[in-house]
C-alpha atoms as a PDB file:
ATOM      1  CA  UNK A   1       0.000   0.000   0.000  1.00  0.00           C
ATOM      2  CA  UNK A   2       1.204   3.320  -1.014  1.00  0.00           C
ATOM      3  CA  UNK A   3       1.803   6.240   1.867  1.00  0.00           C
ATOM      4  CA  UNK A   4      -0.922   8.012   0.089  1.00  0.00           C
ATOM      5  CA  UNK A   5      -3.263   5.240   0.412  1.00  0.00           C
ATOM      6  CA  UNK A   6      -2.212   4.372   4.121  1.00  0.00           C
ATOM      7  CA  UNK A   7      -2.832   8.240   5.358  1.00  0.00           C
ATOM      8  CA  UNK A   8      -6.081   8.538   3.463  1.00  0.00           C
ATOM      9  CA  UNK A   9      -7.335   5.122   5.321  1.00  0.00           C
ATOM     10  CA  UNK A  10      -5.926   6.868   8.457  1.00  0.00           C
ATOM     11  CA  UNK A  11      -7.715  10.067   8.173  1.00  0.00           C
ATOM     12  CA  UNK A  12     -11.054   7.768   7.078  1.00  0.00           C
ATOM     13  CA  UNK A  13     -10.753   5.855  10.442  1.00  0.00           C
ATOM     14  CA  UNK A  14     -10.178   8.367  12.344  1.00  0.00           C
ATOM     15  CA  UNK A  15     -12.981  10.332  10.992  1.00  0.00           C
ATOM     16  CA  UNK A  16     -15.887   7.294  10.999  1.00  0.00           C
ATOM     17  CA  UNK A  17     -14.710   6.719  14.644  1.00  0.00           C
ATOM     18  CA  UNK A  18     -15.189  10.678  15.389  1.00  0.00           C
ATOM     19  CA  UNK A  19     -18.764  10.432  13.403  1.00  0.00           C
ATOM     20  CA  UNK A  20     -19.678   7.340  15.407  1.00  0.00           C
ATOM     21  CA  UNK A  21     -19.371   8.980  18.838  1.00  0.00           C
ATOM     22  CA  UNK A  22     -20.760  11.867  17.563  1.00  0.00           C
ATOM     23  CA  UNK A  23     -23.435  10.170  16.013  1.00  0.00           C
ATOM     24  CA  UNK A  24     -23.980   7.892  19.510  1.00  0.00           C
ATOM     25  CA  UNK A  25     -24.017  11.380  21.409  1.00  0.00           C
ATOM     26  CA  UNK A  26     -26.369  13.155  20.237  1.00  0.00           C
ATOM     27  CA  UNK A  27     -28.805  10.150  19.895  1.00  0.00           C
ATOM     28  CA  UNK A  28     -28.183   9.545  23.387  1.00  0.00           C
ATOM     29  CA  UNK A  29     -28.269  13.140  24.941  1.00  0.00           C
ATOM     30  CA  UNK A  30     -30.674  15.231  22.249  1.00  0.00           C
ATOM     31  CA  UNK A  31     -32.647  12.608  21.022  1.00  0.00           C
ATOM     32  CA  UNK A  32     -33.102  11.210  24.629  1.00  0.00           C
ATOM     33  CA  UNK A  33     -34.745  14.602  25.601  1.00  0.00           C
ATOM     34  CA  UNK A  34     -36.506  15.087  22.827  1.00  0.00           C
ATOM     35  CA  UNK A  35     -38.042  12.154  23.511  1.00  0.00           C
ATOM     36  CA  UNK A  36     -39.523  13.638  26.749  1.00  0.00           C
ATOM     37  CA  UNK A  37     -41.127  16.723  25.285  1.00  0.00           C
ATOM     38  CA  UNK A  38     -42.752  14.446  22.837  1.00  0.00           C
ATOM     39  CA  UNK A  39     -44.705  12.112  25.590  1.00  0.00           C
ATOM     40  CA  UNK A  40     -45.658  15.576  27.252  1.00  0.00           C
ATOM     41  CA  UNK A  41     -46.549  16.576  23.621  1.00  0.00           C
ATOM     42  CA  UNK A  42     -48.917  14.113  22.764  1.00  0.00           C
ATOM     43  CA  UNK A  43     -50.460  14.289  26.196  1.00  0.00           C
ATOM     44  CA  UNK A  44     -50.906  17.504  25.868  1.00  0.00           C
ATOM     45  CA  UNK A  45     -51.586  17.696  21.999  1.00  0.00           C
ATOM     46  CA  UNK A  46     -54.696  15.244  21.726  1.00  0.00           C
ATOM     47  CA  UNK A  47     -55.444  12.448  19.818  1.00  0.00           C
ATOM     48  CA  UNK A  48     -53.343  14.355  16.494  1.00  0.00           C
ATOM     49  CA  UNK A  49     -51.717  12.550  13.564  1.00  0.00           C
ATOM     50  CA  UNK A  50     -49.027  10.168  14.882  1.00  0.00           C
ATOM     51  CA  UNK A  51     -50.098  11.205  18.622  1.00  0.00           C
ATOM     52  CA  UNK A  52     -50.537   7.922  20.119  1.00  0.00           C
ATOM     53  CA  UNK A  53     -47.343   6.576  17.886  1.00  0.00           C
ATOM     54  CA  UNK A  54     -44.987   9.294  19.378  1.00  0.00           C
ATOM     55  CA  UNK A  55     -46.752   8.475  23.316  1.00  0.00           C
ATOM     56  CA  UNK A  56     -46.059   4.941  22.842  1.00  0.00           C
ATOM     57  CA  UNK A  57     -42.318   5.709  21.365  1.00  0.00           C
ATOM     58  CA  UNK A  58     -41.755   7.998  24.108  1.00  0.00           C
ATOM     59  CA  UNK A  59     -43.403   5.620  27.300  1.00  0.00           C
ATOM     60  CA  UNK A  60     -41.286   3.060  25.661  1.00  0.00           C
ATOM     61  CA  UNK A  61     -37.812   4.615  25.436  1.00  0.00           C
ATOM     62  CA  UNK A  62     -38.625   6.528  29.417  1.00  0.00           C
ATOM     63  CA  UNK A  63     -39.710   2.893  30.974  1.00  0.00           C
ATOM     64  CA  UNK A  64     -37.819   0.594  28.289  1.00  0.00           C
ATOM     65  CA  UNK A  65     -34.328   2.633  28.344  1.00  0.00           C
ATOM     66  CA  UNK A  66     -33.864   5.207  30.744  1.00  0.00           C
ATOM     67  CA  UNK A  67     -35.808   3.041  33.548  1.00  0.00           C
ATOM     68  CA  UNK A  68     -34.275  -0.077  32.960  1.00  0.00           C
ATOM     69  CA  UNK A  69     -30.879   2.032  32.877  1.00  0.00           C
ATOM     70  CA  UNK A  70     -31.125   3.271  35.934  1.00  0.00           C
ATOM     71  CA  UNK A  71     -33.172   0.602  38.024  1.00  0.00           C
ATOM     72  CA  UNK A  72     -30.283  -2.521  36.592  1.00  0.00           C
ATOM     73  CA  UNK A  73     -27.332  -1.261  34.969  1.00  0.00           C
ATOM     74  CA  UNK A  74     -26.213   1.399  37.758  1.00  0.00           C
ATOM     75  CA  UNK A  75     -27.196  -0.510  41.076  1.00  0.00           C
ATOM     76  CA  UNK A  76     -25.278  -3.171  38.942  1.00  0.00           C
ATOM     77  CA  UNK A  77     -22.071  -0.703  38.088  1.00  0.00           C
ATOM     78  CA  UNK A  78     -22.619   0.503  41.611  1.00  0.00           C
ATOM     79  CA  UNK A  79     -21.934  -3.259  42.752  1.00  0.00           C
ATOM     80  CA  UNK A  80     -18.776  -4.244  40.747  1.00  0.00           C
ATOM     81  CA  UNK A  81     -17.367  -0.872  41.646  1.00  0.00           C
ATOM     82  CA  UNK A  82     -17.463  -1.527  45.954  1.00  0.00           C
ATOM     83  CA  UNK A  83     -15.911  -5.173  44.890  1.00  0.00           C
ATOM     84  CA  UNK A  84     -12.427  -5.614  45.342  1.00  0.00           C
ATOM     85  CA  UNK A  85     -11.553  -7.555  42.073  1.00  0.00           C
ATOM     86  CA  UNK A  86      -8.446  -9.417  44.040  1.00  0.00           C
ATOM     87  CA  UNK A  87     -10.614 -10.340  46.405  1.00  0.00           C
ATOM     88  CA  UNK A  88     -12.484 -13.949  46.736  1.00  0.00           C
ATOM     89  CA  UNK A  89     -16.031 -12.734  46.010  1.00  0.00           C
ATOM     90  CA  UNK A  90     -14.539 -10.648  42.865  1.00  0.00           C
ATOM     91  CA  UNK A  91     -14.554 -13.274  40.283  1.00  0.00           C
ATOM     92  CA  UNK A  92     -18.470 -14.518  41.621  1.00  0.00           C
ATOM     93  CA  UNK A  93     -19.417 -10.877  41.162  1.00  0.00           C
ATOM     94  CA  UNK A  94     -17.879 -10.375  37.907  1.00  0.00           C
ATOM     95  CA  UNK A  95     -19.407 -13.624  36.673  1.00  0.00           C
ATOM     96  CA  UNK A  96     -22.851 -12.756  37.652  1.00  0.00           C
ATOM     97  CA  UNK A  97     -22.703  -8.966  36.861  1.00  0.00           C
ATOM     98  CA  UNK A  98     -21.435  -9.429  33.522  1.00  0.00           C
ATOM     99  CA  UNK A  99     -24.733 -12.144  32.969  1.00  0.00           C
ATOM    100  CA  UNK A 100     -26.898  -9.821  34.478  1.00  0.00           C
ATOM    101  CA  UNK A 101     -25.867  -6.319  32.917  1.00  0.00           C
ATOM    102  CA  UNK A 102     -25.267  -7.812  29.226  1.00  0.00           C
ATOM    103  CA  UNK A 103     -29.070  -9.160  29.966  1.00  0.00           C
ATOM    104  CA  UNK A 104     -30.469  -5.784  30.841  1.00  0.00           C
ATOM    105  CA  UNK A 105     -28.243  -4.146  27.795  1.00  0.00           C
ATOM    106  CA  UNK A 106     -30.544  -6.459  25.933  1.00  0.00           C
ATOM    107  CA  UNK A 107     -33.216  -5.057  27.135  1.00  0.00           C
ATOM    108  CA  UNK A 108     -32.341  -1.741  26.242  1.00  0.00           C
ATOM    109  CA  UNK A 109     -31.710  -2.143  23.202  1.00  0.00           C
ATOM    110  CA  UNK A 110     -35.239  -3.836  22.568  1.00  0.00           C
ATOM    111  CA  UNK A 111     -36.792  -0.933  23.883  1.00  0.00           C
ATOM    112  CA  UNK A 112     -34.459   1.655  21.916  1.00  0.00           C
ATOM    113  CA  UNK A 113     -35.325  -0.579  19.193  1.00  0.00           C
ATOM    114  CA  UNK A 114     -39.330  -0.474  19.494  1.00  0.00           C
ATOM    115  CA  UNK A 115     -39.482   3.052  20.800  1.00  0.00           C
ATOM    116  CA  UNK A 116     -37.492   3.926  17.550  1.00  0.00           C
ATOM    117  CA  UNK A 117     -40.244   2.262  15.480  1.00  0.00           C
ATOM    118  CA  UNK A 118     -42.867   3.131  16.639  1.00  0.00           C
ATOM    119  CA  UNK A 119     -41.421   7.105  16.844  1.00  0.00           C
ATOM    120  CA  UNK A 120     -40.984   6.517  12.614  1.00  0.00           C
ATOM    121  CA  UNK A 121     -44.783   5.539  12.602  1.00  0.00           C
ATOM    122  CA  UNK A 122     -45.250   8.698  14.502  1.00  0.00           C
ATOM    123  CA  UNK A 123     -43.579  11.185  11.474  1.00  0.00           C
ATOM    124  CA  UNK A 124     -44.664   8.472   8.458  1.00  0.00           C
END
């Protein structure tokens, strides 16, 4: 590969990897509270065009993402975090959070999934 090549293919992965936490940002922190003026939104709005599809997306992602977030993953980052890994319950906790928190991952990614469907019904 030439040097031109190999510093164009550097620049591109820097550059997707830049995008992709971008990208993963704002979906996370705009998007996420966007998502809760919408459910106050189509309270508020009525029974509107894509109303009840933009409720749903928004009940989902609150209960589906953001609760499941903070009632599993954290108490379960909370717990591996007090554990001293060296110690003889380290390994047992590891074992079982890493079951348990790639589980509830799962689960958010369902809901992300489903709220982001049902939000596309919403503008289609």
């Amino acid at each position: 590969m030439n040097r031109y090549l190999v510093l164009c293919t550097l620049f591109a992965t820097i550059g997707s990897g830049l995008m992709a936490g971008l990208f993963y940002s704002f979906s996370n922190v705009v998007m996420g509270a966007l998502r809760l003026v919408l459910v106050v939104a189509a309270l508020v709005g009525g029974a509107g065009t894509g109303s009840s599809s933009a409720l749903g997306g928004g009940l989902v992602y609150l209960v589906g993402v953001i609760g499941v977030t903070i009632t599993r993953n954290v108490p379960l980052n909370d717990r591996l975090a007090a554990v001293d890994a060296s110690g003889p319950e380290g390994a047992a906790v590891w074992d079982d959070y890493l079951r348990r928190w790639t589980l509830w991952n799962h689960v958010r990614t369902v809901g992300a999934l489903v709220s982001f469907g049902l939000f596309v019904l919403a503008v289609i």
